[in-house]
N, C-alpha and C. Protein backbone atom coordinates (compact mmCIF):
# COMPACT_ATOMS: atom_id res chain seq x y z
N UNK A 1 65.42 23.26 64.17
CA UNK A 1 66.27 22.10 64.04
C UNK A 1 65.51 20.94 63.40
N UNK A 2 64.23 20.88 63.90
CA UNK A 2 63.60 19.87 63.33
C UNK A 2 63.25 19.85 61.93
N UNK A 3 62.96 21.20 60.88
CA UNK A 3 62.77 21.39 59.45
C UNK A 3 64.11 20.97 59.10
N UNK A 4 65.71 20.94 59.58
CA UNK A 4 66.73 21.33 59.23
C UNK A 4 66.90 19.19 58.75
N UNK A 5 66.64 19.15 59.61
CA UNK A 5 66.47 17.25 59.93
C UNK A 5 65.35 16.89 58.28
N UNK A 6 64.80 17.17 58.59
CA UNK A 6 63.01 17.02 57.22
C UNK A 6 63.90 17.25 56.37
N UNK A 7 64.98 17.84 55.79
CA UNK A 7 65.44 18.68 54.70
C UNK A 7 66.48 17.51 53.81
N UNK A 8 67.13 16.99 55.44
CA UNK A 8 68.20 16.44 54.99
C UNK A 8 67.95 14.85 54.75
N UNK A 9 66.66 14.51 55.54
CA UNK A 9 66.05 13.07 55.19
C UNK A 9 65.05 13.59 53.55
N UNK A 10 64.65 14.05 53.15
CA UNK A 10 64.13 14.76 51.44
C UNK A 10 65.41 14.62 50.80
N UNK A 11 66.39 15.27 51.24
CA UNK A 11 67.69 15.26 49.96
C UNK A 11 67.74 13.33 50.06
N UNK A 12 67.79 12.89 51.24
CA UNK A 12 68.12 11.29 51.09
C UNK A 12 67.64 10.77 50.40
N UNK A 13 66.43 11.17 50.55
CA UNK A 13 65.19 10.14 50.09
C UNK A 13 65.88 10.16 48.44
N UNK A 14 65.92 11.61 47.83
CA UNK A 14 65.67 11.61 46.66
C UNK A 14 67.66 11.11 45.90
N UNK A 15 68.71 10.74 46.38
CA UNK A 15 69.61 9.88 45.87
C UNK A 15 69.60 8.79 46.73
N UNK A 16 68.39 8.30 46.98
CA UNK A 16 68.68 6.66 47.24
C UNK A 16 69.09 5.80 45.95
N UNK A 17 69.61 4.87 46.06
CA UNK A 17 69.63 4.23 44.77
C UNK A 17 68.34 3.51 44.65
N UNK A 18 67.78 3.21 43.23
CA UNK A 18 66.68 1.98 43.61
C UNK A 18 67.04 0.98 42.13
N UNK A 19 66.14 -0.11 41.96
CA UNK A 19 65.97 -0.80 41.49
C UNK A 19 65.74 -0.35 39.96
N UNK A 20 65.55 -0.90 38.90
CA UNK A 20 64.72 -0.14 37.98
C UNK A 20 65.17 -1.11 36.86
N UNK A 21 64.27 -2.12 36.21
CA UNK A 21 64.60 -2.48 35.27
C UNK A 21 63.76 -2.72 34.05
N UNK A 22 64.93 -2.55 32.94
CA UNK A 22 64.29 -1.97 31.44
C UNK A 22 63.56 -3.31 30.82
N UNK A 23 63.12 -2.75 29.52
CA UNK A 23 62.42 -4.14 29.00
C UNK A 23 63.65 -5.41 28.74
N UNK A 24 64.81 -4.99 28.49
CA UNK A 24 65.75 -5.98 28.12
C UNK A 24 65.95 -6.88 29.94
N UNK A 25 65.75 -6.19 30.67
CA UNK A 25 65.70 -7.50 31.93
C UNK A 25 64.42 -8.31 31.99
N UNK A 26 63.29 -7.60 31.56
CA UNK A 26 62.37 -8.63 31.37
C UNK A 26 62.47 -9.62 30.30
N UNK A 27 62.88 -8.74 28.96
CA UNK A 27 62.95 -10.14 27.87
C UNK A 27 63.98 -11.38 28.57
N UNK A 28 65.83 -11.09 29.22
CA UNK A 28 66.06 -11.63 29.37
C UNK A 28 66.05 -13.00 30.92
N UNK A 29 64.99 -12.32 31.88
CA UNK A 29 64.32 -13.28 32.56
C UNK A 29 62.87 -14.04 32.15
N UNK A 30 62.34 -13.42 31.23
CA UNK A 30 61.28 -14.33 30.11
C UNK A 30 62.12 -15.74 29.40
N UNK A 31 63.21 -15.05 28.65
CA UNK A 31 63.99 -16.08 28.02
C UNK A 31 64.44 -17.04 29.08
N UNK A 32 64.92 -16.72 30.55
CA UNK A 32 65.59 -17.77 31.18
C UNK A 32 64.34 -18.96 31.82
N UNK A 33 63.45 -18.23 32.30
CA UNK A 33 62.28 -18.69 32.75
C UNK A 33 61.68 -19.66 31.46
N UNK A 34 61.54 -19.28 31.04
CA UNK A 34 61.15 -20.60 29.61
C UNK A 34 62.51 -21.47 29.03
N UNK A 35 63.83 -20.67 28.95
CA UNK A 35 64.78 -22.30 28.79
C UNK A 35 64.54 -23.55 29.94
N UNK A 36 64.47 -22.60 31.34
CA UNK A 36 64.22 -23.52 32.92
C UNK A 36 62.79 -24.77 32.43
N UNK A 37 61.81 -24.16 32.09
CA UNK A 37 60.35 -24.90 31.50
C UNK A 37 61.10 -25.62 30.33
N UNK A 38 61.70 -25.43 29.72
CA UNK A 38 61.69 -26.29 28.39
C UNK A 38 62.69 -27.43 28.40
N UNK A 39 63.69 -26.87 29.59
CA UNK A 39 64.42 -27.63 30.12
C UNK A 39 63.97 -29.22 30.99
N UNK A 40 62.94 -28.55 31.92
CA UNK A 40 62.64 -29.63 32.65
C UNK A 40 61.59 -30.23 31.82
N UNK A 41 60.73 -30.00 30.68
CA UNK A 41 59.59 -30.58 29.43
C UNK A 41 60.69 -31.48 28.83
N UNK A 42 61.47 -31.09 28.59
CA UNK A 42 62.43 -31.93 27.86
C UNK A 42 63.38 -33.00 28.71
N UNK A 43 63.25 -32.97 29.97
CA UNK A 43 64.00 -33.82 31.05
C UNK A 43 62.85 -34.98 31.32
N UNK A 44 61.64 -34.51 31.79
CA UNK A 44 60.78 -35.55 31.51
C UNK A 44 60.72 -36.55 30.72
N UNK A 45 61.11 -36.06 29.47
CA UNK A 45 60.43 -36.82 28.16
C UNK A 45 61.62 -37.68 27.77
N UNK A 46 62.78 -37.42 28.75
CA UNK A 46 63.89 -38.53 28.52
C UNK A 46 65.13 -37.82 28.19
N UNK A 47 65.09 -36.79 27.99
CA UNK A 47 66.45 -35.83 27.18
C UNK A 47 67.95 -35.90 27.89
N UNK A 48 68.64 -36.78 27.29
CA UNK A 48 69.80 -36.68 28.73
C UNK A 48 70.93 -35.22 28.40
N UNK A 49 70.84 -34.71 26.93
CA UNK A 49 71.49 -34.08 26.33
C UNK A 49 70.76 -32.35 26.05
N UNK A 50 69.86 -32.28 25.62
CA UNK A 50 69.58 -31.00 25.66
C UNK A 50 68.77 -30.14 26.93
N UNK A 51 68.54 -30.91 27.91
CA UNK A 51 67.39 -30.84 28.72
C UNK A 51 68.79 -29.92 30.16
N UNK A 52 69.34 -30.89 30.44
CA UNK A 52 70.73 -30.31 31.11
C UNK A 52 71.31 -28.98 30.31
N UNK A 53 71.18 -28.65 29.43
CA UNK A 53 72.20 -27.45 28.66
C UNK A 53 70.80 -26.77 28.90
N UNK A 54 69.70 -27.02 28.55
CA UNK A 54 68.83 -25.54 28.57
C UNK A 54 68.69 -25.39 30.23
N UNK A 55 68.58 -25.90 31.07
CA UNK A 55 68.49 -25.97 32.52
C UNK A 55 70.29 -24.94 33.08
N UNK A 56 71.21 -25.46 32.60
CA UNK A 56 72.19 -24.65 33.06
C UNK A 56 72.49 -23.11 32.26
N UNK A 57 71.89 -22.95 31.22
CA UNK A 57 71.43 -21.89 30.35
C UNK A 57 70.35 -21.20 30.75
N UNK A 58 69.19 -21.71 31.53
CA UNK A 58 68.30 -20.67 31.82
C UNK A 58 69.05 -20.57 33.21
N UNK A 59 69.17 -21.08 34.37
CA UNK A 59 69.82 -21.07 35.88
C UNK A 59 70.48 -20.44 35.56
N UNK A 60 72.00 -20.32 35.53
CA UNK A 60 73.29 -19.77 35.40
C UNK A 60 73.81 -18.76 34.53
N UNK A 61 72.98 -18.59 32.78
CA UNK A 61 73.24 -17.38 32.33
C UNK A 61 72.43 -16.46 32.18
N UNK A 62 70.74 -16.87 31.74
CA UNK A 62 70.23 -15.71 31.59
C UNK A 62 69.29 -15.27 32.54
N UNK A 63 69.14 -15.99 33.51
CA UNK A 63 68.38 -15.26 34.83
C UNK A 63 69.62 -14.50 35.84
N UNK A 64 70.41 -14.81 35.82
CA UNK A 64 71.36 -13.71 36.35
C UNK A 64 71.74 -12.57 35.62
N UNK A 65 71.69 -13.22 34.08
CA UNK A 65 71.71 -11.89 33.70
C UNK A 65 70.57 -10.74 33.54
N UNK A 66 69.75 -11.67 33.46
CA UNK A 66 68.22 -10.26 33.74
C UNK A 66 68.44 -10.06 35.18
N UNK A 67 68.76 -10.47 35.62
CA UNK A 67 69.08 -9.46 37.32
C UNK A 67 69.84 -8.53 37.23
N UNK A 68 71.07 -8.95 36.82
CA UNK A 68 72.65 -8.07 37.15
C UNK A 68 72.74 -7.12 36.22
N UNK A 69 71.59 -6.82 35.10
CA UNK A 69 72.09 -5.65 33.51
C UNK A 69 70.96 -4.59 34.11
């Protein structure tokens, strides 16, 4: 009974779902991670106009989207 148990936690193991992401989730959390930096470089320096659009552009589209693809 106990191999019968081992057998059926092995089949589990092997369709767990996991994680796994391609180079296109890294390019597109590289890209969000540097609009976020260029965003707040540019908020510093006074930007009332582009500094807000790259900040809700790296936050809201492309770091979710390197998560969620």
């Amino acid at each position: 009974m106990n191999t019968r148990y081992r057998q059926r936690a092995v089949a589990a193991e092997h369709t767990k779902p996991s994680l796994r992401f391609s180079p296109i989730n890294a390019i597109l959390l590289a890209a969000g991670v540097a609009a976020v930096v260029a965003g707040y470089v540019l908020l510093s320096g006074g930007s009332v106009t582009a500094a807000p659009l790259l900040l809700v552009l790296g936050y809201a589209v492309l770091i979710p989207l390197g998560i969620i693809l």
